[in-house]
PDB file of N, CA and C in Angstrom:
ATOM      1  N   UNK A   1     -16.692  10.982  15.311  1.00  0.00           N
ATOM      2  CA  UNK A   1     -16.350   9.882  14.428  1.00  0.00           C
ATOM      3  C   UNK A   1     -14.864   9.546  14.594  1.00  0.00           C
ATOM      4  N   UNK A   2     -14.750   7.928  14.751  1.00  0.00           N
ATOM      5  CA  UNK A   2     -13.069   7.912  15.088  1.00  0.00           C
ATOM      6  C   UNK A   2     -12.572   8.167  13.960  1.00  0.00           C
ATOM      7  N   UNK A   3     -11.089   8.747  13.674  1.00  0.00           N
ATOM      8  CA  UNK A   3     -10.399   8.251  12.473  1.00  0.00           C
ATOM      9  C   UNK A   3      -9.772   7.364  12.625  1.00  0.00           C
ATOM     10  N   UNK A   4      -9.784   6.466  11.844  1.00  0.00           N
ATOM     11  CA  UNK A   4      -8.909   5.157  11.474  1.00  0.00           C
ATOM     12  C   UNK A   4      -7.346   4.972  10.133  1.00  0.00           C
ATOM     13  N   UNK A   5      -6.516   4.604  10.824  1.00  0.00           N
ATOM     14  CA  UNK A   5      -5.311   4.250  10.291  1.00  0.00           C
ATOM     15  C   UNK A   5      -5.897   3.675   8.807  1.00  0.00           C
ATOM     16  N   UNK A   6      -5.045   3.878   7.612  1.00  0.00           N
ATOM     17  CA  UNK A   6      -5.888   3.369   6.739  1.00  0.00           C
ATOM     18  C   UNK A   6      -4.072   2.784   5.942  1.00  0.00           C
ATOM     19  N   UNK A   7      -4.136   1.209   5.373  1.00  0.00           N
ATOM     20  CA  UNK A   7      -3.380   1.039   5.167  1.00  0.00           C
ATOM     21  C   UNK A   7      -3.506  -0.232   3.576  1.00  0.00           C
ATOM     22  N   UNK A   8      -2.228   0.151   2.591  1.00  0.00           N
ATOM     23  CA  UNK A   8      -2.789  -0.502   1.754  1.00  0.00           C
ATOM     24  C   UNK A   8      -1.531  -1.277   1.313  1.00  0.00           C
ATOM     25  N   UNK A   9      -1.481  -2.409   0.981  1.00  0.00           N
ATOM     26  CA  UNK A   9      -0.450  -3.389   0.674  1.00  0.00           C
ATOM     27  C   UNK A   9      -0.667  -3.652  -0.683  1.00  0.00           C
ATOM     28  N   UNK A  10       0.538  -3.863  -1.420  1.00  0.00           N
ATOM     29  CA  UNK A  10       0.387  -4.106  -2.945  1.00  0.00           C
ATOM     30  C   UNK A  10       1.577  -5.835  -2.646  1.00  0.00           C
ATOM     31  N   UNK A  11       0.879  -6.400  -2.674  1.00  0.00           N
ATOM     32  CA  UNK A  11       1.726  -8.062  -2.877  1.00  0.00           C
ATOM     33  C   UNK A  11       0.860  -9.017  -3.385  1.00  0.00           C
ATOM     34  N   UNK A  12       1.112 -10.089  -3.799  1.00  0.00           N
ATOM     35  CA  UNK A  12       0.686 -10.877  -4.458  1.00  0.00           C
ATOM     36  C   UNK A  12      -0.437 -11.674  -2.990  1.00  0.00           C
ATOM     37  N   UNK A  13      -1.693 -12.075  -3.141  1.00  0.00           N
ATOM     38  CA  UNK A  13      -2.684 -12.634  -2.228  1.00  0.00           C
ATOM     39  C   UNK A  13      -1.933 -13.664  -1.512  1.00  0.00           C
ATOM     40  N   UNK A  14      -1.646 -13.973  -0.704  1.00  0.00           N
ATOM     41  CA  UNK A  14      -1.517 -15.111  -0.432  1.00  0.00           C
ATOM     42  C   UNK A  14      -1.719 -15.415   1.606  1.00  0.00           C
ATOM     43  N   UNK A  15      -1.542 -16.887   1.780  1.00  0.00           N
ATOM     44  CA  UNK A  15      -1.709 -17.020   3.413  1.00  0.00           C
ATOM     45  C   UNK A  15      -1.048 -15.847   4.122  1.00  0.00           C
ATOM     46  N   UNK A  16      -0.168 -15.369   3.890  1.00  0.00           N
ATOM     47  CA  UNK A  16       0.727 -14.136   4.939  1.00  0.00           C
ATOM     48  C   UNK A  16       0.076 -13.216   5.241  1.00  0.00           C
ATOM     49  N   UNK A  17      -0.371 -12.464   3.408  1.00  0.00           N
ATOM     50  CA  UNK A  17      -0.821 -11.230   3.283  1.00  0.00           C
ATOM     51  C   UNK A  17      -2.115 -11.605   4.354  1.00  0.00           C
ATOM     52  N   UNK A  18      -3.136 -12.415   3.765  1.00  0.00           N
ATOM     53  CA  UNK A  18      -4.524 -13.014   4.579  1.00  0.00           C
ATOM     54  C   UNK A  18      -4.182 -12.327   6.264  1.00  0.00           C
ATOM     55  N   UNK A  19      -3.149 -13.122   6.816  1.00  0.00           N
ATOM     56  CA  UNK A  19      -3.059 -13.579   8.130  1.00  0.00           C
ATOM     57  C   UNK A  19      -2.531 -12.323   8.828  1.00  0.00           C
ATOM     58  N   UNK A  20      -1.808 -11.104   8.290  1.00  0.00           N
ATOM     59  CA  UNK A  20      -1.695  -9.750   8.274  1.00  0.00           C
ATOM     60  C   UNK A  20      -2.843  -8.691   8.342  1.00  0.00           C
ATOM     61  N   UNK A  21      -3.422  -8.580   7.205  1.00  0.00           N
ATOM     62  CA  UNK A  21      -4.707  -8.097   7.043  1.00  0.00           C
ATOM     63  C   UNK A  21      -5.824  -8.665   8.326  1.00  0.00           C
ATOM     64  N   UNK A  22      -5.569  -9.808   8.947  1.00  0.00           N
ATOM     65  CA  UNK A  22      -6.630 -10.001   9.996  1.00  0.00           C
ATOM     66  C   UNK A  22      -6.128  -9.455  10.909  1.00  0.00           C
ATOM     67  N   UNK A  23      -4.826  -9.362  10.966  1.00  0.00           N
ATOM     68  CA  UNK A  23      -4.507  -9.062  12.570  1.00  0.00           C
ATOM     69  C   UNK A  23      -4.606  -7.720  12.538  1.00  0.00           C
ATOM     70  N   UNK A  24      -4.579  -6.535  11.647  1.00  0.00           N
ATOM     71  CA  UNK A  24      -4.368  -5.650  11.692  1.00  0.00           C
ATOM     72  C   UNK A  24      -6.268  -4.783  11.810  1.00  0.00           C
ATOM     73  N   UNK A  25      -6.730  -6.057  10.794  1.00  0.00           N
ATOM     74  CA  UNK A  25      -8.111  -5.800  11.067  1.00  0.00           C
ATOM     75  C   UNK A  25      -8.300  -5.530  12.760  1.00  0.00           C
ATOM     76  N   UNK A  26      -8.166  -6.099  13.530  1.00  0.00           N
ATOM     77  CA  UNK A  26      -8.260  -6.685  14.803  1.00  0.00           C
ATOM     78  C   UNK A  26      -7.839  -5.553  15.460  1.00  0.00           C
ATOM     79  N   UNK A  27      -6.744  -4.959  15.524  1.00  0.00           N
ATOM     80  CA  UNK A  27      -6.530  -3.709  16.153  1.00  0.00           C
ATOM     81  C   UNK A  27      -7.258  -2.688  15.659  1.00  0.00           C
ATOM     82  N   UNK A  28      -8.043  -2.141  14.599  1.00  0.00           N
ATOM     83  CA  UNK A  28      -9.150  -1.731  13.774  1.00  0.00           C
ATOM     84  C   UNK A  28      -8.210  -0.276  13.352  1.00  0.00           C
ATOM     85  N   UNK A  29      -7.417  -0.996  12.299  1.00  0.00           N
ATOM     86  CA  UNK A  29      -6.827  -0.513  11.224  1.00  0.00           C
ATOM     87  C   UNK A  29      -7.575  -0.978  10.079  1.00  0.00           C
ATOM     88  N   UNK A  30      -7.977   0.001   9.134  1.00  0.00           N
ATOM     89  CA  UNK A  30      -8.787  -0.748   7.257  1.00  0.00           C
ATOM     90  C   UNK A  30      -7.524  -0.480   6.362  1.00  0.00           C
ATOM     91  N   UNK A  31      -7.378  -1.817   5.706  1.00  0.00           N
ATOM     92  CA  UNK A  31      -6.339  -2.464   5.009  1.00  0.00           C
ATOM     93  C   UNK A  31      -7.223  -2.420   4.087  1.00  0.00           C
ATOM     94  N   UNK A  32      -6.503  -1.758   2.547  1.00  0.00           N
ATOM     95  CA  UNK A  32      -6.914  -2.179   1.282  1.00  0.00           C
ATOM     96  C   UNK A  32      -5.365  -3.158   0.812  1.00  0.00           C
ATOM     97  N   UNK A  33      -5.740  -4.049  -0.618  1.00  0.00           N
ATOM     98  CA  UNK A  33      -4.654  -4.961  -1.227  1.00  0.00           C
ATOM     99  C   UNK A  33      -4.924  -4.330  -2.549  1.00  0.00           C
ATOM    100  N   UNK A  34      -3.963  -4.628  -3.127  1.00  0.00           N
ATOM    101  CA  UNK A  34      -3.990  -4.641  -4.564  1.00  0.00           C
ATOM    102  C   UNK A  34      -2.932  -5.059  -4.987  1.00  0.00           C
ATOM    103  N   UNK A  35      -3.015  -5.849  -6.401  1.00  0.00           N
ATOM    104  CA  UNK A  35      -1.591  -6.627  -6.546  1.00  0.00           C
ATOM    105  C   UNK A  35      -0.445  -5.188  -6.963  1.00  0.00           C
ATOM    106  N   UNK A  36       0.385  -6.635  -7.108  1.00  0.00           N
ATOM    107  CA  UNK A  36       2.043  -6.266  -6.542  1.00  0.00           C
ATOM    108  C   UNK A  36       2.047  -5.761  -8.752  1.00  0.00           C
ATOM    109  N   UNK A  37       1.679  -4.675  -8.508  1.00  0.00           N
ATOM    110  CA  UNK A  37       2.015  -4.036 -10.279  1.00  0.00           C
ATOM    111  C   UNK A  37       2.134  -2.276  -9.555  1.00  0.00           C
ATOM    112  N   UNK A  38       3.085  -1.714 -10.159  1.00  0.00           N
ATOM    113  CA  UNK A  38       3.342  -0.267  -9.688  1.00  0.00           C
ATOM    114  C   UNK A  38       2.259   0.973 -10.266  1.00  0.00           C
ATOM    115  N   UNK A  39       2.221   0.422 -11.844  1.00  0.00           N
ATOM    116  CA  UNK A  39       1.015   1.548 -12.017  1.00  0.00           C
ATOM    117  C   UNK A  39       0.105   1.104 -11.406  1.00  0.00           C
ATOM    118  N   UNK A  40      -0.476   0.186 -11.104  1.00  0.00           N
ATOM    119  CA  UNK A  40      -1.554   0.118 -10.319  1.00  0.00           C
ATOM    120  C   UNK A  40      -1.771   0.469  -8.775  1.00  0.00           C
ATOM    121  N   UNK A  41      -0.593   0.379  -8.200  1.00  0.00           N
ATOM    122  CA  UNK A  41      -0.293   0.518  -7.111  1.00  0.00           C
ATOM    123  C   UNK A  41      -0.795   2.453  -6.781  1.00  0.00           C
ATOM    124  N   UNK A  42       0.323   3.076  -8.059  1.00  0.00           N
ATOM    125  CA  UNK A  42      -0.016   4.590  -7.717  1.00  0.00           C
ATOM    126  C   UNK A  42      -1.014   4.713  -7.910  1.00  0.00           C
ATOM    127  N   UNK A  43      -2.410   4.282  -8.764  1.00  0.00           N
ATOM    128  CA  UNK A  43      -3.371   4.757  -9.334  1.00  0.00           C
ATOM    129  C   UNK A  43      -4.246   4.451  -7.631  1.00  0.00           C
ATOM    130  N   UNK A  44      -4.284   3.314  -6.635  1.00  0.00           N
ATOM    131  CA  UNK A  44      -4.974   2.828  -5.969  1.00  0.00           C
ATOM    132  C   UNK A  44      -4.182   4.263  -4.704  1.00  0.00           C
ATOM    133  N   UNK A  45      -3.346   4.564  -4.774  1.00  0.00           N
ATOM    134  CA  UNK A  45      -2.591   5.721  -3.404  1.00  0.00           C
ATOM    135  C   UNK A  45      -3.645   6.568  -3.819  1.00  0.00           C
ATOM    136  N   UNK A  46      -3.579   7.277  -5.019  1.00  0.00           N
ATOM    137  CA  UNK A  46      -4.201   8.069  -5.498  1.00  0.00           C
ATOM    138  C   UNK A  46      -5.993   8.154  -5.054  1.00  0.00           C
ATOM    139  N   UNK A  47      -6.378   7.203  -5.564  1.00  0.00           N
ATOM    140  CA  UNK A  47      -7.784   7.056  -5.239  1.00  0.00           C
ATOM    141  C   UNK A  47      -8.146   6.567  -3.584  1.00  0.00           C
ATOM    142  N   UNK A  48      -7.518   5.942  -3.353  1.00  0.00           N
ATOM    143  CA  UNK A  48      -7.834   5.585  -1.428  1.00  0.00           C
ATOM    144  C   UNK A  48      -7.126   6.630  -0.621  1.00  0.00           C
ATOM    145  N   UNK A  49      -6.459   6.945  -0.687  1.00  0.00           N
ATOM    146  CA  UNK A  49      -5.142   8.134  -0.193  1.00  0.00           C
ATOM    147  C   UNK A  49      -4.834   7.630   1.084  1.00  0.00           C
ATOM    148  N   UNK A  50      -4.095   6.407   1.137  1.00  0.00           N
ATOM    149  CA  UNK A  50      -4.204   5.725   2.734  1.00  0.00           C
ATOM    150  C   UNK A  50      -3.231   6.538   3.290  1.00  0.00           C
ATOM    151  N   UNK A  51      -3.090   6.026   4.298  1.00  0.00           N
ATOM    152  CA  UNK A  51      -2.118   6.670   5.759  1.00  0.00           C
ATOM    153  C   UNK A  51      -0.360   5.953   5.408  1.00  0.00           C
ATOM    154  N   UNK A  52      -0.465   4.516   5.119  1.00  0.00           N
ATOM    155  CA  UNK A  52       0.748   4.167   5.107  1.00  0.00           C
ATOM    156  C   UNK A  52       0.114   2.948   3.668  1.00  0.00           C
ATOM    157  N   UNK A  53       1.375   2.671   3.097  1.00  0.00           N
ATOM    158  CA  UNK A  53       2.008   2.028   2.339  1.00  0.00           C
ATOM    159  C   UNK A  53       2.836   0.790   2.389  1.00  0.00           C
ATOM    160  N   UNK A  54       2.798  -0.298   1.957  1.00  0.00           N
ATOM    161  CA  UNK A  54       3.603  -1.917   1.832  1.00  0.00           C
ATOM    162  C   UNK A  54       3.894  -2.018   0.676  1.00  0.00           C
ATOM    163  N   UNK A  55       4.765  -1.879  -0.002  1.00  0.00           N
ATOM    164  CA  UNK A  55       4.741  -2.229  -1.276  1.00  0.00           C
ATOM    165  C   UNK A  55       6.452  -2.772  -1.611  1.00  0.00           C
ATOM    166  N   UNK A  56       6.738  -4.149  -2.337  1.00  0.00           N
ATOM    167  CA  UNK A  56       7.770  -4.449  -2.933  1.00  0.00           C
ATOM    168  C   UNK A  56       8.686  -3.453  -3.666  1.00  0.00           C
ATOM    169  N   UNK A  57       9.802  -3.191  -3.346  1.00  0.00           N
ATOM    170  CA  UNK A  57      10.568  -2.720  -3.965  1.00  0.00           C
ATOM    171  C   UNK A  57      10.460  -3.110  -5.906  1.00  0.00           C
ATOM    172  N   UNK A  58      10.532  -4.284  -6.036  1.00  0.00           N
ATOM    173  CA  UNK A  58      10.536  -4.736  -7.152  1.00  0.00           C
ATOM    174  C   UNK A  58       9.392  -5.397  -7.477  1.00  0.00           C
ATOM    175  N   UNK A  59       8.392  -4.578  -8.466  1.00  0.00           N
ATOM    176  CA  UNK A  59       7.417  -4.673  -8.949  1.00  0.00           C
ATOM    177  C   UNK A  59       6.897  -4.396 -10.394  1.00  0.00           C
ATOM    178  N   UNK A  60       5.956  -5.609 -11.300  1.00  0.00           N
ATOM    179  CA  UNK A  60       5.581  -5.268 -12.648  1.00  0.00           C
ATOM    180  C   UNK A  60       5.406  -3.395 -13.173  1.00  0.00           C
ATOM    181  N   UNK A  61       5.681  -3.462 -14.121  1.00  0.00           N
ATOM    182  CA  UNK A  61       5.355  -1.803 -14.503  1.00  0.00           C
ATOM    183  C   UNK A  61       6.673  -1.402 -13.656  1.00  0.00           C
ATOM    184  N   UNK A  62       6.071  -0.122 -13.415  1.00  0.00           N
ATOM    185  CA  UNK A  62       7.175   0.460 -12.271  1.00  0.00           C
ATOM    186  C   UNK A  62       7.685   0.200 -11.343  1.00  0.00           C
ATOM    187  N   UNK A  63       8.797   0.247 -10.731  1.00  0.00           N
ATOM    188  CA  UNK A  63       9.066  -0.263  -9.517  1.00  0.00           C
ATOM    189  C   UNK A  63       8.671   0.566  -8.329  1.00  0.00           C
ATOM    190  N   UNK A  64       8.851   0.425  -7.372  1.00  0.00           N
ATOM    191  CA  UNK A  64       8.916   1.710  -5.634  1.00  0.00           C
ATOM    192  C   UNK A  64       9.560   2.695  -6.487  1.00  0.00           C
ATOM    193  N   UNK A  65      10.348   3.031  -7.022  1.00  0.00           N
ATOM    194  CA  UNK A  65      11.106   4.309  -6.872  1.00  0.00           C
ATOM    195  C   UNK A  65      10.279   5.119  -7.603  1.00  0.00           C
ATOM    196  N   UNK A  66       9.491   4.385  -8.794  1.00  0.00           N
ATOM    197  CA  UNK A  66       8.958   4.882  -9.918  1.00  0.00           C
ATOM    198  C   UNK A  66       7.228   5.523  -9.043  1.00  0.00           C
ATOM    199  N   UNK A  67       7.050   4.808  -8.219  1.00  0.00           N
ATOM    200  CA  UNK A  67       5.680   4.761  -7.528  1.00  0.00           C
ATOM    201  C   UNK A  67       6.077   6.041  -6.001  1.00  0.00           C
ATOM    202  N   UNK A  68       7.438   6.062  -6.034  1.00  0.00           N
ATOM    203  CA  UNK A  68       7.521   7.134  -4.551  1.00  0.00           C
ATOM    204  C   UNK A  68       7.934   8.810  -5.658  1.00  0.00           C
ATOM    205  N   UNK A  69       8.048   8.567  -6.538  1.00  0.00           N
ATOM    206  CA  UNK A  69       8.313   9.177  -7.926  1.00  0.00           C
ATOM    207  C   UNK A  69       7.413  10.183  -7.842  1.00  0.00           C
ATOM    208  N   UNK A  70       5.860   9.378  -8.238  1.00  0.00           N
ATOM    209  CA  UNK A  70       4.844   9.342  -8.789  1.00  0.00           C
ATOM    210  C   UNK A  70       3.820  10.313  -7.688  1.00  0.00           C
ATOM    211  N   UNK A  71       3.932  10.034  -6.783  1.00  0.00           N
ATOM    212  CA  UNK A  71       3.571  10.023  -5.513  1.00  0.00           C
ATOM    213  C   UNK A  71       3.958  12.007  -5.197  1.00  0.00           C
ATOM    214  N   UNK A  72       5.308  11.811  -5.035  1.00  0.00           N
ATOM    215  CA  UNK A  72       5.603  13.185  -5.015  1.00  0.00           C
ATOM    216  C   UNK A  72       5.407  14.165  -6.072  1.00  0.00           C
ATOM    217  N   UNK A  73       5.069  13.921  -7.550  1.00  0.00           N
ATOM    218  CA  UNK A  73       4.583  14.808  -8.514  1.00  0.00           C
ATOM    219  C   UNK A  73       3.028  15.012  -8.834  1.00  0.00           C
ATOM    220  N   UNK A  74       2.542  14.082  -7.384  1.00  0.00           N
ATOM    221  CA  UNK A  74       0.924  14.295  -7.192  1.00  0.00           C
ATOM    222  C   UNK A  74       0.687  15.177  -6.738  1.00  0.00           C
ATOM    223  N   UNK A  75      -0.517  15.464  -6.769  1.00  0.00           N
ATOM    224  CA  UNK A  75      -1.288  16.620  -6.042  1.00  0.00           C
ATOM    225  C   UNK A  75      -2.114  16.121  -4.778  1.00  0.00           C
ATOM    226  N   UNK A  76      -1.425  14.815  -3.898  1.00  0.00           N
ATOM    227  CA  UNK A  76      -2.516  14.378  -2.890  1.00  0.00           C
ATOM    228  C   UNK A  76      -2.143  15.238  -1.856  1.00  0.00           C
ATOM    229  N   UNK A  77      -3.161  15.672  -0.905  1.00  0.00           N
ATOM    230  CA  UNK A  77      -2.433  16.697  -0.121  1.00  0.00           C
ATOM    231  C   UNK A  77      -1.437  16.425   1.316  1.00  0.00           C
ATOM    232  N   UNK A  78      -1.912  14.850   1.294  1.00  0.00           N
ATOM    233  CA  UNK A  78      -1.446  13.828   2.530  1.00  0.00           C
ATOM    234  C   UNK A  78      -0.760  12.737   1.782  1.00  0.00           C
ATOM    235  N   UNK A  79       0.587  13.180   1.873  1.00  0.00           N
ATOM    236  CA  UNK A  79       1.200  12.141   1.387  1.00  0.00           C
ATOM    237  C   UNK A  79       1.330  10.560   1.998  1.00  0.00           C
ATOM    238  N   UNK A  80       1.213   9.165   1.732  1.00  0.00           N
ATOM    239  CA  UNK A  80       1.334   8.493   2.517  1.00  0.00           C
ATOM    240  C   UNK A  80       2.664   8.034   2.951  1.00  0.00           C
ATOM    241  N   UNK A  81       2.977   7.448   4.459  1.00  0.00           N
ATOM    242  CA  UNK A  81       4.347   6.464   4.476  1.00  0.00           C
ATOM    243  C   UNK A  81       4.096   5.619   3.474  1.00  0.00           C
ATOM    244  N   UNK A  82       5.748   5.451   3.065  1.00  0.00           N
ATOM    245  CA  UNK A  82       5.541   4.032   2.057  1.00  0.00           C
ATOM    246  C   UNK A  82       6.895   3.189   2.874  1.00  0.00           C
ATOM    247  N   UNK A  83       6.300   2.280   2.913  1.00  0.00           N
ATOM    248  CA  UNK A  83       7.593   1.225   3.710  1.00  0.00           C
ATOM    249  C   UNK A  83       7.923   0.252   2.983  1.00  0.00           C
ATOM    250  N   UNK A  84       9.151  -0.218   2.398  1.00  0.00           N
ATOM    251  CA  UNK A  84       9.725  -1.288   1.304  1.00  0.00           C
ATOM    252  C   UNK A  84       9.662  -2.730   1.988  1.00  0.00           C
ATOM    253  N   UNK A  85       8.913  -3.356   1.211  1.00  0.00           N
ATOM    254  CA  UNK A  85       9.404  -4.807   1.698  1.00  0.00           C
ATOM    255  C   UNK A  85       9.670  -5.920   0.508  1.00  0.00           C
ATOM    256  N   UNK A  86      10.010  -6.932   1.314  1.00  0.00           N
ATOM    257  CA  UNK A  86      10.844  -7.826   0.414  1.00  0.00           C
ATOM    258  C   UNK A  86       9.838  -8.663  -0.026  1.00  0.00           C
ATOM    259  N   UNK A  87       9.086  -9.275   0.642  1.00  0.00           N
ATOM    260  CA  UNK A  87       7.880 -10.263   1.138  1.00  0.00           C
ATOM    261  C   UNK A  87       7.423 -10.580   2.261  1.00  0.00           C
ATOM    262  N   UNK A  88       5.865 -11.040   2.354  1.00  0.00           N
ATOM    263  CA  UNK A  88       5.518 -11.404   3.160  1.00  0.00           C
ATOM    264  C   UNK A  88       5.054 -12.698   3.351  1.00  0.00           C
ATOM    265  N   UNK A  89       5.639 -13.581   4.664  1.00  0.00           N
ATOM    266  CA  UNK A  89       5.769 -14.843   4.998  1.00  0.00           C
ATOM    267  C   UNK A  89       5.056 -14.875   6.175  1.00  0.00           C
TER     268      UNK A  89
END
C-alpha cells in the first residue's frame, strides 16, 4: 500500500486555495481544508494527523503560536510540519 503525503490547509475557500488543492491533488498528495479559525484548526491536526500543515499566522480563536502551542502539549505521536503563511493568491 503506497503511503501518501497527507496535507491540510486552514484558509478561508477561495479560487487559490481550489487551484492548489488540484495541483497538489495531481501529484497524489490528499489535502484536507478547514477554515482559517485556530481551535479548529488544532482539533482537525489532532483528528487527521497530517504530514504537513498551511496555516495563517493570524487566525480567529487562537493564533499559529497558540495552535504550534497546542500541538506540542499533544500526545500525537507524529508531529506535523506546520509552515506560516500570509495568504493564498
Amino acid at each position: 500500500m503506497e503511503n501518501k503525503t497527507t496535507l491540510l490547509i486552514a484558509e478561508d475557500q477561495d479560487e487559490g486555495v481550489q487551484k492548489l488543492c488540484s495541483m497538489l491533488l495531481s501529484k497524489g498528495i490528499e489535502v484536507y481544508t478547514c477554515q482559517k479559525q485556530g481551535n479548529l484548526l488544532l482539533d482537525e491536526i489532532k483528528s487527521k494527523n497530517p504530514d504537513i500543515v498551511l496555516a495563517n499566522v493570524f487566525m480567529q480563536g487562537i493564533d499559529l503560536i497558540g495552535v504550534l502551542d497546542g500541538i506540542k502539549k499533544s500526545d500525537l505521536a507524529k508531529k506535523p510540519i506546520v509552515m506560516a503563511i500570509s495568504s493564498i493568491t
